[in-house]
N, C-alpha and C. Protein backbone atom coordinates (compact mmCIF):
# COMPACT_ATOMS: atom_id res chain seq x y z
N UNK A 1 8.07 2.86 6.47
CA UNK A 1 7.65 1.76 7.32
C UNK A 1 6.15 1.54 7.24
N UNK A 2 5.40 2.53 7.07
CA UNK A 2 3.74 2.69 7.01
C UNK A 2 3.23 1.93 5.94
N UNK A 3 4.09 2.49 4.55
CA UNK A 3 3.37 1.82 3.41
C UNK A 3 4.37 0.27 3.25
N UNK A 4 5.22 -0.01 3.84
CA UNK A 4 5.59 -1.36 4.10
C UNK A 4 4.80 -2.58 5.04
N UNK A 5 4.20 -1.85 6.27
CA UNK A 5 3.49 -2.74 6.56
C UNK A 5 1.65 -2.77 6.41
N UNK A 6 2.21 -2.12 5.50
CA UNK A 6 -0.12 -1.54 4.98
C UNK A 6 -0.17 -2.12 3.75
N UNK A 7 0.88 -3.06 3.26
CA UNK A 7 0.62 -3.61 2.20
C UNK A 7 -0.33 -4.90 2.37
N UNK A 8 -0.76 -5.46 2.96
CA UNK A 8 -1.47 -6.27 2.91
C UNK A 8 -2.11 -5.91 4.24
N UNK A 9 -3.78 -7.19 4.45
CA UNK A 9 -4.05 -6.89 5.64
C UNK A 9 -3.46 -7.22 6.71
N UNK A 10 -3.68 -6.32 7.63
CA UNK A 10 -3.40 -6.14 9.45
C UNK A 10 -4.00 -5.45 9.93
N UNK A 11 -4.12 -6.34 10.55
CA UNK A 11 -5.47 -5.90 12.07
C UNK A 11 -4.81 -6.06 13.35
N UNK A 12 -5.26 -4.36 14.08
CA UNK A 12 -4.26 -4.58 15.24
C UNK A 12 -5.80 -4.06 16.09
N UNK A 13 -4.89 -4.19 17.62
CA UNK A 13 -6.01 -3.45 18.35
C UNK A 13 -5.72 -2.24 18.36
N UNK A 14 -6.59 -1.47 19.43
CA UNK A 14 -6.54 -0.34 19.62
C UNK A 14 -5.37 0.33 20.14
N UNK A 15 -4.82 -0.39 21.26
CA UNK A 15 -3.55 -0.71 22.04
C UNK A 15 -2.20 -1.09 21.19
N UNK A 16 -2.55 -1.41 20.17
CA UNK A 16 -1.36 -1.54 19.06
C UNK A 16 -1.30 -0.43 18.64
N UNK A 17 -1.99 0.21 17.99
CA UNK A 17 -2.22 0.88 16.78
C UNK A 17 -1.58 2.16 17.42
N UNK A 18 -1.89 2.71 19.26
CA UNK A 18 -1.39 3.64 19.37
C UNK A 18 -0.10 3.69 19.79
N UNK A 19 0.10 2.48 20.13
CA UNK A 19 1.80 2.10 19.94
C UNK A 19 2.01 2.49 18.79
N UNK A 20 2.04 2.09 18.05
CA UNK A 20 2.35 2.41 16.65
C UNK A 20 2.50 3.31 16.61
N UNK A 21 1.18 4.34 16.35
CA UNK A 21 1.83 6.14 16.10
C UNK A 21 0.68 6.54 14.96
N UNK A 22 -0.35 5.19 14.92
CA UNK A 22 -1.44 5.52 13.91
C UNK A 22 -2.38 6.09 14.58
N UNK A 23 -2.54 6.15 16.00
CA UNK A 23 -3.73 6.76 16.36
C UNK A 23 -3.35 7.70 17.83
N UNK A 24 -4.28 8.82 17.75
CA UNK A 24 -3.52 9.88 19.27
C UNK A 24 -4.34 8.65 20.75
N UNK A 25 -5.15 8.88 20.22
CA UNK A 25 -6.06 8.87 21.78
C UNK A 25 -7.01 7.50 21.61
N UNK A 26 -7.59 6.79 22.48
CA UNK A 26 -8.52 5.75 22.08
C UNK A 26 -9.35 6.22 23.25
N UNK A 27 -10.75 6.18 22.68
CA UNK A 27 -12.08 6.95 23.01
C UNK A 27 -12.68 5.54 23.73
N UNK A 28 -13.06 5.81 25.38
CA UNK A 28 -13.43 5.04 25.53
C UNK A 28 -15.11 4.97 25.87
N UNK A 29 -15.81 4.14 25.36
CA UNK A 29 -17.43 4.66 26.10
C UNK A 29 -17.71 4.40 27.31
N UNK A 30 -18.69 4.82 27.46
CA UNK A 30 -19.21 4.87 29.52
C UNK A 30 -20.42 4.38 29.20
N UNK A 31 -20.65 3.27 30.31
CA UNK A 31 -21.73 2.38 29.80
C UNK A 31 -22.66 2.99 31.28
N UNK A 32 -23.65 3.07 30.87
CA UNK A 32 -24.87 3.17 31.66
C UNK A 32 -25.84 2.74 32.34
């Protein structure tokens, strides 16, 4: 499924991506 949809570009958000299962955690910064 990975190299089926990585064949061309896609751009997801961050919120996709860990849906997906491409990413654990999304790092958020703390603004000052």
């Amino acid at each position: 499924e990975v190299e089926r949809d990585s064949d061309r570009d896609y751009w997801m958000t961050a919120e996709e991506a860990k849906a997906y299962g491409m990413v654990d955690e999304i790092l958020v910064r703390n603004s000052k």
